[in-house]
N, C-alpha and C. Protein backbone atom coordinates (compact mmCIF):
# COMPACT_ATOMS: atom_id res chain seq x y z
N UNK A 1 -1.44 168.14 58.67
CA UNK A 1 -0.36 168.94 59.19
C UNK A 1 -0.94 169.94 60.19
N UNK A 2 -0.08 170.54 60.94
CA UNK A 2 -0.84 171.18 62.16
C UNK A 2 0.47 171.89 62.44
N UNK A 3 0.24 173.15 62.06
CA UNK A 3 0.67 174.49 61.76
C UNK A 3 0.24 175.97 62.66
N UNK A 4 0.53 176.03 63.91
CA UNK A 4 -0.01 177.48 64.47
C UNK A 4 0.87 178.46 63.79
N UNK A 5 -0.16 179.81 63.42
CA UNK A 5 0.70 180.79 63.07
C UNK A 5 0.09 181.75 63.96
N UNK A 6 1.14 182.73 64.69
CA UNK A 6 2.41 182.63 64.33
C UNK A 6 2.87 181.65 65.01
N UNK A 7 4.28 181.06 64.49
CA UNK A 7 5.04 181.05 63.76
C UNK A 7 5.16 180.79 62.47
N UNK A 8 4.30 179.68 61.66
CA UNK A 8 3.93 179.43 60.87
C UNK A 8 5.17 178.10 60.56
N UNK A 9 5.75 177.31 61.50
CA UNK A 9 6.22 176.17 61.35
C UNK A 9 5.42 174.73 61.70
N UNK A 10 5.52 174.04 60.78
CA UNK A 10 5.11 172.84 61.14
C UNK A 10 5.12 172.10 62.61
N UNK A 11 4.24 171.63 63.20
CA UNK A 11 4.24 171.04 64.66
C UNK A 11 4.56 169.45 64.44
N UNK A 12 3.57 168.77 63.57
CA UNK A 12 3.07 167.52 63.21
C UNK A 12 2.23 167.48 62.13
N UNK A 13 2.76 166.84 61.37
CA UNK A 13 2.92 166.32 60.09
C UNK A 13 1.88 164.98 59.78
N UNK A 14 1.24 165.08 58.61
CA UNK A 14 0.17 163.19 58.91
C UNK A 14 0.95 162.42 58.70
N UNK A 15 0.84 161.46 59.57
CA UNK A 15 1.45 159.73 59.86
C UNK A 15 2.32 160.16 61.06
N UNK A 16 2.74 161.31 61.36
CA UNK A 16 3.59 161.48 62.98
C UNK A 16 2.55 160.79 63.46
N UNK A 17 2.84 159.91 64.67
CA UNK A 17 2.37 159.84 65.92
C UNK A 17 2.89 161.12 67.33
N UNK A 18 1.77 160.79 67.94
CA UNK A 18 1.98 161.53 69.25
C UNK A 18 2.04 160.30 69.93
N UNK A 19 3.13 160.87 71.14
CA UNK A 19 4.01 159.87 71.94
C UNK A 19 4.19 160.57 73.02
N UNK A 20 4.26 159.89 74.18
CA UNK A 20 4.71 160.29 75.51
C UNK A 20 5.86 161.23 75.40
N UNK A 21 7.13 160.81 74.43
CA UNK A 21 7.92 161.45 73.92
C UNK A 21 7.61 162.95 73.15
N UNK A 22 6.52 163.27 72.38
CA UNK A 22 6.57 164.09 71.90
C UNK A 22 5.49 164.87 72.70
N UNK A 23 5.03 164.98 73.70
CA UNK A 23 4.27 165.58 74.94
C UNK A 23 4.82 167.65 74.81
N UNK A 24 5.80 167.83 74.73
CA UNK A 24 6.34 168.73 74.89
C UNK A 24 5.92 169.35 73.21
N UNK A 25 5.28 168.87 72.48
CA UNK A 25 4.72 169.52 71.04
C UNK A 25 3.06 169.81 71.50
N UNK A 26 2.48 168.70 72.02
CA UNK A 26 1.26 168.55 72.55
C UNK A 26 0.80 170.30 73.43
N UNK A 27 1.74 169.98 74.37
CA UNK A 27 1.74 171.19 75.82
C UNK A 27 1.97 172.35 74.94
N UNK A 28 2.87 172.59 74.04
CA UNK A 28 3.04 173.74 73.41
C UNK A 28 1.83 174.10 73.00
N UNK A 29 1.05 173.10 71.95
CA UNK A 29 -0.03 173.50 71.03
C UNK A 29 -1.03 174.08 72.35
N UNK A 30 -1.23 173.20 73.55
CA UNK A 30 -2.53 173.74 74.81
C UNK A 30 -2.18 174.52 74.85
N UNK A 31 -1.02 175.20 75.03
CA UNK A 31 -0.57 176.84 76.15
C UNK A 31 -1.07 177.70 75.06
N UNK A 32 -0.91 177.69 73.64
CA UNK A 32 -1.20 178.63 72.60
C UNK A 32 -2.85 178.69 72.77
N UNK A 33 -3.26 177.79 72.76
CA UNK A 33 -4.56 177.80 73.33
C UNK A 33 -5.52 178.70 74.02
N UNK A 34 -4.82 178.55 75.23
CA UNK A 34 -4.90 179.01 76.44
C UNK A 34 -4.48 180.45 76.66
N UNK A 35 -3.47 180.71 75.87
CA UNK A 35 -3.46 182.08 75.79
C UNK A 35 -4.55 182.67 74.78
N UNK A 36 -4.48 182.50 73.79
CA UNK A 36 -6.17 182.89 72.97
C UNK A 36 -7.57 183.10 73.80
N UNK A 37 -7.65 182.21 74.89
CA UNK A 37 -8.55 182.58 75.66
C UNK A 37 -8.58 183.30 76.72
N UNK A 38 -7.49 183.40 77.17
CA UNK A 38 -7.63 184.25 78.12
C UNK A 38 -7.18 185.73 77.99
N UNK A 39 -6.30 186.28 76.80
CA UNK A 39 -5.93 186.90 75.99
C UNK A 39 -6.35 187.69 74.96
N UNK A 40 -7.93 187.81 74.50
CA UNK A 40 -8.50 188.58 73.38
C UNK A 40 -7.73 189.25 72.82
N UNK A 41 -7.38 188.66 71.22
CA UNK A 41 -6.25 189.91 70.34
C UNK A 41 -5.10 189.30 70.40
N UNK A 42 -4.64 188.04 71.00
CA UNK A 42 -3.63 187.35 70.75
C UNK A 42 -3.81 186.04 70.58
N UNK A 43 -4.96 185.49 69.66
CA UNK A 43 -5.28 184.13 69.53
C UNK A 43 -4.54 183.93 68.17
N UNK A 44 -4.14 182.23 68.49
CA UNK A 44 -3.06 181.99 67.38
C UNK A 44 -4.30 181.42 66.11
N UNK A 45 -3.70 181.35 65.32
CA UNK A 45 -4.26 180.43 63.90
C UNK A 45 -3.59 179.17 64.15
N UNK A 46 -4.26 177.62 64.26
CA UNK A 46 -3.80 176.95 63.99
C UNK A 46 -4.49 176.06 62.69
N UNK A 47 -3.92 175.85 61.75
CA UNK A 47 -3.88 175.51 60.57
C UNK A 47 -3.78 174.08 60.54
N UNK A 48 -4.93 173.31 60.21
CA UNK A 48 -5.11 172.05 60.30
C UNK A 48 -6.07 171.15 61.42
N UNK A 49 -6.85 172.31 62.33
CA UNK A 49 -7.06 171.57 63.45
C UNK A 49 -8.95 172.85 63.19
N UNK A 50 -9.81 172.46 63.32
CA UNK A 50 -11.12 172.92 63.28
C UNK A 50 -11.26 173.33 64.46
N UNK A 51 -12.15 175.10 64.37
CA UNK A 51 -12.03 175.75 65.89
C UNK A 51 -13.84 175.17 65.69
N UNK A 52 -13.74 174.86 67.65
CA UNK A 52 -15.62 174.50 67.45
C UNK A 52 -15.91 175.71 67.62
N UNK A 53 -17.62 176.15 68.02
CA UNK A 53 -18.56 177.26 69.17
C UNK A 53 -17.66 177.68 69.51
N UNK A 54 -17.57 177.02 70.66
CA UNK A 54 -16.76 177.03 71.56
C UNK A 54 -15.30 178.03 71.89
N UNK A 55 -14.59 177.66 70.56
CA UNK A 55 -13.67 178.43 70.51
C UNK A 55 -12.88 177.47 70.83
N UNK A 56 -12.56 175.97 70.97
CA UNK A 56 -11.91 175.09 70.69
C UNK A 56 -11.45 174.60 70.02
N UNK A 57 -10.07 174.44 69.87
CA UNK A 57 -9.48 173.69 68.56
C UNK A 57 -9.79 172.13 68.91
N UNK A 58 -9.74 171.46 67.42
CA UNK A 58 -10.15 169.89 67.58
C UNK A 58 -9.65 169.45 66.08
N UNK A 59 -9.01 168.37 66.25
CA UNK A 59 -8.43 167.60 65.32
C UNK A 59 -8.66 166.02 65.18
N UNK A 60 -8.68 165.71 64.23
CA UNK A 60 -9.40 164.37 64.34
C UNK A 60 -8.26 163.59 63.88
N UNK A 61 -7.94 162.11 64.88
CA UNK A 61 -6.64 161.30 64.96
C UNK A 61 -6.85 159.69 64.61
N UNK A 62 -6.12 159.13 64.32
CA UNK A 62 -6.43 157.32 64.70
C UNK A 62 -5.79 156.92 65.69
N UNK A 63 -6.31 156.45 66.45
CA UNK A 63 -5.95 155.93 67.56
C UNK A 63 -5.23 154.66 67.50
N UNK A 64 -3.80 153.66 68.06
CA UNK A 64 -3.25 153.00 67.77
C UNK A 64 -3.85 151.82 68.54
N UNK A 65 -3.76 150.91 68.71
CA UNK A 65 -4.46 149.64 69.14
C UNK A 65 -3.42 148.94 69.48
């Protein structure tokens, strides 16, 4: 499951796929991102997804074939 707080609502759930269709969940999760970095003091928690060094979130997926 993959949860930024705040808000603390569910994004994607395990067994969702990501889809061209669901792009607009994807872009949400980058911009939260993106504000964390450029932003000090307003980085989100996202819950389910491992921050690297870096300060990158990363989540590990299966890829469909």
């Amino acid at each position: 499951m993959i949860l930024p707080y705040p808000p603390g609502v569910p994004l994607l759930m395990p067994g969702e796929m990501i889809t061209e269709q669901s792009r607009a969940v994807l872009d949400f999760l980058l911009m939260l991102c993106s504000i964390g970095r450029h932003y000090p003091g307003f980085e989100t928690d996202i819950h389910g997804a491992k921050r690297d060094e870096d300060g990158n979130y990363r989540v590990r997926v299966l890829k469909a074939q």
